[in-house]
Protein backbone atom coordinates (compact mmCIF):
# COMPACT_ATOMS: atom_id res chain seq x y z
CA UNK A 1 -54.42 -18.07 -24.99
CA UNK A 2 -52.42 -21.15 -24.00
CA UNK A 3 -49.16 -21.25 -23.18
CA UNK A 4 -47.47 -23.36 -24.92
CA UNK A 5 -43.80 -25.30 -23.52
CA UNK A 6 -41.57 -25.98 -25.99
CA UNK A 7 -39.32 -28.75 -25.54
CA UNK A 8 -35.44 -28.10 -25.87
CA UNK A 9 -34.52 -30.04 -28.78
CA UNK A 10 -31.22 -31.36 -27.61
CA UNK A 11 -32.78 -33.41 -24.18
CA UNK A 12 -30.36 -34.90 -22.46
CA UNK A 13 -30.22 -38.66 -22.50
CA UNK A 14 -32.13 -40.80 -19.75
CA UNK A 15 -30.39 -42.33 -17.17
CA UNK A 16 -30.69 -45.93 -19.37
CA UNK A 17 -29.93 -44.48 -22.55
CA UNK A 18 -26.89 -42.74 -20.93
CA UNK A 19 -25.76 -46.40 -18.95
CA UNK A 20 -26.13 -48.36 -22.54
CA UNK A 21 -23.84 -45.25 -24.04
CA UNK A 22 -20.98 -44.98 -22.09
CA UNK A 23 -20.30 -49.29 -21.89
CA UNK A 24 -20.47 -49.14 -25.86
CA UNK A 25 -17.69 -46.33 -25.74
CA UNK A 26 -15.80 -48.01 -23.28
CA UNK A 27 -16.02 -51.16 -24.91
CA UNK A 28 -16.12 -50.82 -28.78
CA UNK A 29 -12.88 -49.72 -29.43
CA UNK A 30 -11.90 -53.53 -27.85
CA UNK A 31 -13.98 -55.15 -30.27
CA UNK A 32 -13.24 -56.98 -33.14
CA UNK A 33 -14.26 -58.86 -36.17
CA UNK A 34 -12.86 -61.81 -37.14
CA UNK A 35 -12.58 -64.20 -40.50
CA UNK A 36 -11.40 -67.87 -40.70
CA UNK A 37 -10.19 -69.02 -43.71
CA UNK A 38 -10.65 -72.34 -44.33
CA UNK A 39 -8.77 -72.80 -47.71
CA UNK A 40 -6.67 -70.72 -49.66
CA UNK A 41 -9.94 -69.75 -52.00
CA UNK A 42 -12.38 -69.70 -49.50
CA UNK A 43 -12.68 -67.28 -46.26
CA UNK A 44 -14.90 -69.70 -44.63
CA UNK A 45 -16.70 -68.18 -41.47
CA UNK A 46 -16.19 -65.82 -38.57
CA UNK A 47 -17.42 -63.79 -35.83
CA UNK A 48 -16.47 -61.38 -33.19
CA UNK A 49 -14.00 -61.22 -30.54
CA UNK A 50 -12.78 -58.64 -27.39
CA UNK A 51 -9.29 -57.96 -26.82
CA UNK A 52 -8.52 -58.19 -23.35
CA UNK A 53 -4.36 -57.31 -23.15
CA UNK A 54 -2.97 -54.82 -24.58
CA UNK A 55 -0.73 -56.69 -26.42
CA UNK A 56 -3.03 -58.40 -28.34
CA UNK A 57 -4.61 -61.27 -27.11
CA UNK A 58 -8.35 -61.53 -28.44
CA UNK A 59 -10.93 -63.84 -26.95
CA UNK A 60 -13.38 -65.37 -28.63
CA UNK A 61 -15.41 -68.53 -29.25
CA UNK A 62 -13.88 -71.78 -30.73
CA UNK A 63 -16.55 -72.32 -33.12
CA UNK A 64 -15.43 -69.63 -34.70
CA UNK A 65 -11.80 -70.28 -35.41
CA UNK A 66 -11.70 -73.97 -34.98
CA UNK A 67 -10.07 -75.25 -38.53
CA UNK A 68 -9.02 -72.54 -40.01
CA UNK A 69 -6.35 -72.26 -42.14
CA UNK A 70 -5.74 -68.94 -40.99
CA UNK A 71 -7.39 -65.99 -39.63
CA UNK A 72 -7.36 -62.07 -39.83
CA UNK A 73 -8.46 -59.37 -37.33
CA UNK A 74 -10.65 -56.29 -38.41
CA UNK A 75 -10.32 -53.83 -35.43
CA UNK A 76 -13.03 -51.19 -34.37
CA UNK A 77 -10.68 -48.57 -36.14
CA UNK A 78 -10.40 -50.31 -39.12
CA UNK A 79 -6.94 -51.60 -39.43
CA UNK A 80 -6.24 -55.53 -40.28
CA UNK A 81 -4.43 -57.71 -38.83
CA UNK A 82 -2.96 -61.61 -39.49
CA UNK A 83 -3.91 -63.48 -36.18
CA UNK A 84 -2.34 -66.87 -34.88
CA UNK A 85 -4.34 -69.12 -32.82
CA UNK A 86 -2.57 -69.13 -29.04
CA UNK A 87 -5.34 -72.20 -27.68
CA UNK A 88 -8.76 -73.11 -27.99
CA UNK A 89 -11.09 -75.35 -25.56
CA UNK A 90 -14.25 -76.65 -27.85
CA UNK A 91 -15.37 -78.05 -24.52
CA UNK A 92 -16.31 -74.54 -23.24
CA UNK A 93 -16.21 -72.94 -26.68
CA UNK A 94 -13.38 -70.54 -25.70
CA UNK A 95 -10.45 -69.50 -27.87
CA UNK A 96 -7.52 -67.03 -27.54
CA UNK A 97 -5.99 -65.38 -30.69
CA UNK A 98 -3.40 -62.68 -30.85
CA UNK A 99 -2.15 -60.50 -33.40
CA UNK A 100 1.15 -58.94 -33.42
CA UNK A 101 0.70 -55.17 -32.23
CA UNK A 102 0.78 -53.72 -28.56
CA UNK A 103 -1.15 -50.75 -26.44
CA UNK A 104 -4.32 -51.67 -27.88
CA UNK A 105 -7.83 -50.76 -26.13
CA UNK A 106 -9.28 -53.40 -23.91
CA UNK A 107 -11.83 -54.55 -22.18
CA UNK A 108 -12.28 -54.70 -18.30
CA UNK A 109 -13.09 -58.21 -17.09
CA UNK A 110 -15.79 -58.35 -14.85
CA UNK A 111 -17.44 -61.11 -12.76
CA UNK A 112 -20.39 -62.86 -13.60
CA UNK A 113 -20.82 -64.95 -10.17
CA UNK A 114 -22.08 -61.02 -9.19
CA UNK A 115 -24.56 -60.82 -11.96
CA UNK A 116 -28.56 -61.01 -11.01
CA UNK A 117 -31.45 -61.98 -12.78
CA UNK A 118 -33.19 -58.97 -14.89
CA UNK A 119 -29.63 -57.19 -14.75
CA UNK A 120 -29.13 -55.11 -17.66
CA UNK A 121 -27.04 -56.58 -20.37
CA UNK A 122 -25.13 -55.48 -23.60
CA UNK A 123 -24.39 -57.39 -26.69
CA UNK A 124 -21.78 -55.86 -28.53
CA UNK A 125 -20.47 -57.76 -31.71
CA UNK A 126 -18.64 -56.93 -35.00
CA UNK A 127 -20.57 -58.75 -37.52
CA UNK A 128 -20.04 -59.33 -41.20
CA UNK A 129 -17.53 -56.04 -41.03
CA UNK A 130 -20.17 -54.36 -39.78
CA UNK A 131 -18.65 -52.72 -36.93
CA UNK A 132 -20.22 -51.98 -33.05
CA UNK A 133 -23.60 -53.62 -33.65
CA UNK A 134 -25.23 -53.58 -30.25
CA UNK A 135 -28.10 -55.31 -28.49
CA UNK A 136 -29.64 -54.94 -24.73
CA UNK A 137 -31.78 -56.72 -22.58
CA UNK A 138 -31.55 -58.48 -19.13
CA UNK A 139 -29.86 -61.43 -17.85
CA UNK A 140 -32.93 -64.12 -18.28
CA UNK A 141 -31.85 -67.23 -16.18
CA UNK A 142 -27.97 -67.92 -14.43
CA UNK A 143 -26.61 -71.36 -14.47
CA UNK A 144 -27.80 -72.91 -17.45
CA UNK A 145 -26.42 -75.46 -18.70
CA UNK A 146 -25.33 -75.60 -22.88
CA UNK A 147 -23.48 -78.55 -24.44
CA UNK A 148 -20.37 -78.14 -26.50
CA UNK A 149 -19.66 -79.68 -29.41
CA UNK A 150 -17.46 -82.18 -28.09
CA UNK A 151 -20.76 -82.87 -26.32
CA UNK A 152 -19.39 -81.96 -22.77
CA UNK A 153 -21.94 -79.51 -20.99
CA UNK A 154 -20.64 -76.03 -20.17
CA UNK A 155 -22.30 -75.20 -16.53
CA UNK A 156 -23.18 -71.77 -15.15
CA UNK A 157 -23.82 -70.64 -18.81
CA UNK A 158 -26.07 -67.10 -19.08
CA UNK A 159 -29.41 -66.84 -20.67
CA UNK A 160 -29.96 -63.06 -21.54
CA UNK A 161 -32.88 -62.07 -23.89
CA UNK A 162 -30.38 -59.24 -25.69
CA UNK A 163 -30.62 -60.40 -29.23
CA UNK A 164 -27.75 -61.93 -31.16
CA UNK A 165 -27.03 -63.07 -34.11
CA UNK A 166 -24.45 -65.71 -35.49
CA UNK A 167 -21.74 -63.05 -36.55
CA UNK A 168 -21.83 -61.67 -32.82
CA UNK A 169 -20.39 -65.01 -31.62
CA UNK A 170 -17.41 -64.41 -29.39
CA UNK A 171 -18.30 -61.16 -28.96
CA UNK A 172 -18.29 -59.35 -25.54
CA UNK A 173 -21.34 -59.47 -23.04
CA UNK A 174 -20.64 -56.49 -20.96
CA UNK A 175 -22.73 -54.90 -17.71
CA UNK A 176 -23.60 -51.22 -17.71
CA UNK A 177 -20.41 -50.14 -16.47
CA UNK A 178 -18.89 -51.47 -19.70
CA UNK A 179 -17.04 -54.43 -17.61
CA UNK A 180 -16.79 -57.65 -19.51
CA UNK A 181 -19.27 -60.33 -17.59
CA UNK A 182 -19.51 -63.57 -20.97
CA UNK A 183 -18.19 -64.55 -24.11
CA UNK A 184 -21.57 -64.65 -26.54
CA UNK A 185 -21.75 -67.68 -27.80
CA UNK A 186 -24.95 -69.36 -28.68
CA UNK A 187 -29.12 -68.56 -29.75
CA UNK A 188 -32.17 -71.04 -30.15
CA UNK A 189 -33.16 -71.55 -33.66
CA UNK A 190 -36.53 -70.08 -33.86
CA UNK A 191 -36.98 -69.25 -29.87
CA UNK A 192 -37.19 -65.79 -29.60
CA UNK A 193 -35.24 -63.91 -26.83
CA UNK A 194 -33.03 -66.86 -26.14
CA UNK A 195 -29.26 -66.56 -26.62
CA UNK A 196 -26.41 -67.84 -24.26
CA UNK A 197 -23.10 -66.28 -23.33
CA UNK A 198 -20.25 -68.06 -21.51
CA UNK A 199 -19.34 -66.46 -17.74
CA UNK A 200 -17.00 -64.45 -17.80
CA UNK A 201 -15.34 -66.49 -14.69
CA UNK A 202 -14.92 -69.49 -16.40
CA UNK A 203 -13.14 -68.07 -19.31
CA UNK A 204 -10.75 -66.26 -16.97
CA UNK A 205 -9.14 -69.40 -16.04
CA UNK A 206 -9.72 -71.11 -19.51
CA UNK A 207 -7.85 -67.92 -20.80
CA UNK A 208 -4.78 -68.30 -18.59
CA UNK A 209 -4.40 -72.08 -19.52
CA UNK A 210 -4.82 -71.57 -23.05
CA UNK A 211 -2.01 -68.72 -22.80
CA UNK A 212 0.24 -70.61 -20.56
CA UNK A 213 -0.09 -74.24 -22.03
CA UNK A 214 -2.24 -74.10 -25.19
CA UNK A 215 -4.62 -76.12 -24.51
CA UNK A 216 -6.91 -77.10 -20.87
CA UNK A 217 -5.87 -80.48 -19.13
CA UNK A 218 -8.49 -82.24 -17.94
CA UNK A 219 -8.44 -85.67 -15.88
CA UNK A 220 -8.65 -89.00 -18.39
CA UNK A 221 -9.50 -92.11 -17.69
CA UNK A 222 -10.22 -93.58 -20.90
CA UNK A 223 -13.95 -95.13 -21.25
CA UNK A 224 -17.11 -94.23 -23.26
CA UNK A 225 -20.35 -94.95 -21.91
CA UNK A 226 -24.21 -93.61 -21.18
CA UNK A 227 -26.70 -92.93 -18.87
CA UNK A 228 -28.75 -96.23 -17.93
CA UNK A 229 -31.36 -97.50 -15.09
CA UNK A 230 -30.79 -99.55 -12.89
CA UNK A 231 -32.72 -102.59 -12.11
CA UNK A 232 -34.47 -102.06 -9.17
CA UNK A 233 -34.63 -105.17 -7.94
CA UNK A 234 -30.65 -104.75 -7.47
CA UNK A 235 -30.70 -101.15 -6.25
CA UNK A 236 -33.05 -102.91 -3.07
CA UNK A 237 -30.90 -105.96 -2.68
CA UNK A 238 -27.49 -104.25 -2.37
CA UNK A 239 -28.62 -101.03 -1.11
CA UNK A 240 -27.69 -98.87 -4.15
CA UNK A 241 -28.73 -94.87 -3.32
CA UNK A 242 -29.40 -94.23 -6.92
CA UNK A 243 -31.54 -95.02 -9.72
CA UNK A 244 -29.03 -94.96 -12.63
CA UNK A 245 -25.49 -95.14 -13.58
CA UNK A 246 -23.04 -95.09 -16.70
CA UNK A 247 -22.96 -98.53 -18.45
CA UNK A 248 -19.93 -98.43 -20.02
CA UNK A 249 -19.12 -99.46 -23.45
CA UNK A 250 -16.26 -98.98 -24.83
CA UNK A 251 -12.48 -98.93 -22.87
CA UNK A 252 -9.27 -97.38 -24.15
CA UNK A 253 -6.51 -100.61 -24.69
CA UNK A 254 -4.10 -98.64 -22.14
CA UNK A 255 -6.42 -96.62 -20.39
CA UNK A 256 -6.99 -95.85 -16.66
CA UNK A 257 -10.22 -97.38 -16.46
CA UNK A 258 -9.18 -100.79 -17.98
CA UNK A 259 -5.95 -101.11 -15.54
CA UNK A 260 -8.20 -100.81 -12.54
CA UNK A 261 -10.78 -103.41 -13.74
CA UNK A 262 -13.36 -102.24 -14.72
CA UNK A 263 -15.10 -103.82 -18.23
CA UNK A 264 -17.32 -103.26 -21.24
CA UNK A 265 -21.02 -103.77 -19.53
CA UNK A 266 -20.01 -102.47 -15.87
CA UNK A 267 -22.73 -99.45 -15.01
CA UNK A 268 -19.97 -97.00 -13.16
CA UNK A 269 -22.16 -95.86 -9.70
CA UNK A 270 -19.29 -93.33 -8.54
CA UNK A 271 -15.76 -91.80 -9.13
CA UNK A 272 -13.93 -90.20 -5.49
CA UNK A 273 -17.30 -90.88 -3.79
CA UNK A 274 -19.68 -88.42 -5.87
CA UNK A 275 -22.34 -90.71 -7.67
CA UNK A 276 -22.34 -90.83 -11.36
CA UNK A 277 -26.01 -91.28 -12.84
CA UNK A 278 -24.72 -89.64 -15.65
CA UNK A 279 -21.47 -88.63 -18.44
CA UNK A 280 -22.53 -85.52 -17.22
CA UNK A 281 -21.32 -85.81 -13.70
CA UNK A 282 -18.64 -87.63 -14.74
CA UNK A 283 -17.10 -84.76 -17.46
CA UNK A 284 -17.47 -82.64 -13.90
CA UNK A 285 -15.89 -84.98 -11.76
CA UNK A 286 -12.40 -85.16 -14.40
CA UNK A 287 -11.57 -81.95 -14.27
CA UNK A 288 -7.78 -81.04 -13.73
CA UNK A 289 -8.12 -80.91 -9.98
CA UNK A 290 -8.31 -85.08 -10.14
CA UNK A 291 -4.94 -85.53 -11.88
CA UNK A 292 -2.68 -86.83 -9.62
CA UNK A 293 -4.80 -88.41 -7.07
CA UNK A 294 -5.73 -91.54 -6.25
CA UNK A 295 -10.05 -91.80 -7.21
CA UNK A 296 -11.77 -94.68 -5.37
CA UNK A 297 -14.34 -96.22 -8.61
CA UNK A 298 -17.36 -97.84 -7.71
CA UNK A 299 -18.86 -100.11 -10.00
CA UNK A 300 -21.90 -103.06 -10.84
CA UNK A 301 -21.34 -106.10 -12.33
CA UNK A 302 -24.02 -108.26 -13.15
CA UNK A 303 -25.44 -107.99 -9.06
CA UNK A 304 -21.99 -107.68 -7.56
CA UNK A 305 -20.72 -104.03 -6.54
CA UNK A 306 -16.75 -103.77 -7.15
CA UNK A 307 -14.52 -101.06 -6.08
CA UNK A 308 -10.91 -100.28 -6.94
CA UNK A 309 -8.72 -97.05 -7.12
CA UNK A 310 -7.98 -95.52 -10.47
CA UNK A 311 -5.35 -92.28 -11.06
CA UNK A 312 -6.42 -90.74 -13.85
CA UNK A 313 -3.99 -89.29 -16.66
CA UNK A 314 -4.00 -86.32 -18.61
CA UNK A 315 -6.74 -86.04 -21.15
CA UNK A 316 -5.41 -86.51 -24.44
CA UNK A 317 -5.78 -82.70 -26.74
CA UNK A 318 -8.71 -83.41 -29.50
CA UNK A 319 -7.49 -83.75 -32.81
């Protein structure tokens, strides 16, 4: 007769299961749910956050809070809470909120410039009041690029195929070890298996200046314009390196760009000697390490070049 093995019906977990396990522990307690009320009748939206100081300062994204009227916290263990909006940055889609308690459960920031390609990832959201919904997969693709609303792109953006939905935005994108590595933020309307989370080491520093100041300064120097070719026939007379530039179109009255020449129809070829074929590379160019200084503009008009030297100012905050 055949022996038969019986399997012990309590198996211990495999090593994946067991990896996926412990970051949810770690990290649920830290996660939150969060409504915006956009009129006094109305709760409007939400979506999740992570609380990452004990003292009650919640990230999240600023889709989800931006215009609300006001906004309450649902923690993991059930208690609400009236939050006030500390800063948000639509041009990375980053917010900080805070609610009035102290020695709550956080989250461990990690760093996503350490993250590799097919790295295990968690999704962990508090959707709809439903609380510690979790997805996995793998980190897809690394420096993607996803615009904002403002229409800014964010760089170094994560792909990850673990499955989201829109009440896990803001919530936490966390490695194995349950360390905090993006902000979930975004999926692809009828693309399977493609969802976006913001690095964890950009909103680091977004964090701090949205805690210390409110808001992100950026360099300003006060034009609207878009990507255009050049004519090549001018690119080969003057020795132009590039193919296209930013025709500009519209100037502020008092702006930067106005006060050191430059006018509606110039195509901008470069700002502090990095070419501009783009808004793109110009949005990377202003960032708040260009206040202060003195940026050498390089510019076509009609089949003249012109250069001049431009300071930019503070970007105004978006109303």
């Amino acid at each position: 007769m055949a022996q038969v093995t019986m399997v012990n019906e309590i198996d211990p977990l495999d090593a994946y299961s067991s990896s996926i396990v412990r970051a949810v522990e770690v990290v649920g307690p830290a996660v939150v749910s969060i409504r915006a009320r956009q009129s006094r009748r109305s709760r409007g939206g939400g979506g999740s956050g992570v609380i990452i100081a004990p003292d009650g300062y919640v990230l999240t994204n600023s889709h989800v809070v931006h215009g609300a009227r006001g906004l309450e916290i649902v923690r993991a263990s059930g208690e609400e809470h009236t939050a006030e909006l500390v800063g948000e940055d639509p041009e990375t889609d980053l917010a900080v909120v805070r609610i009035d308690a102290t020695g709550l459960p956080v989250s461990a920031l990690g760093e996503s410039s350490t993250l590799r390609v097919g790295q295990v990832v968690i999704a962990i959201g508090n959707p709809l009041g439903l609380q510690a919904t979790v997805t996995t997969g793998v980190v897809s693709a690394l420096g993607r690029s996803l615009r904002s609303r403002t229409g800014r792109l964010i760089d170094n953006v994560i792909q990850t195929d673990a499955a989201l939905n829109p009440g896990n935005s803001g919530g936490p994108l966390v490695d194995t070890a349950g360390r905090l590595v993006g902000i979930n933020t975004a999926i692809i309307q009828g693309a399977q298996g493609i969802c976006f989370a913001i690095p964890i080491d950009t909103a680091k520093w977004v964090t701090g200046a949205l805690i210390n100041e409110g808001r992100v300064r950026r360099a300003y120097l006060g034009f609207g314009g878009q990507s255009a070719p050049l004519n090549p026939e001018v690119v080969q007379e003057l020795g132009i390196e590039q193919g296209r530039g930013v025709l500009v179109q519209r100037l502020a009255p008092k702006g930067p760009a106005r006060a050191g020449g430059l006018r509606e129809g110039d195509v901008l070829l470069s700002i502090d000697g990095r070419p501009t074929p783009d808004v793109d590379n110009v949005h990377r160019i202003l960032s708040a390490e260009a206040l202060g200084r003195q940026l050498a503009v390089r510019w076509l008009r009609g089949r003249q070049i012109m250069e001049s030297s431009v300071e930019p100012v503070d970007s105004p905050p978006e109303m």
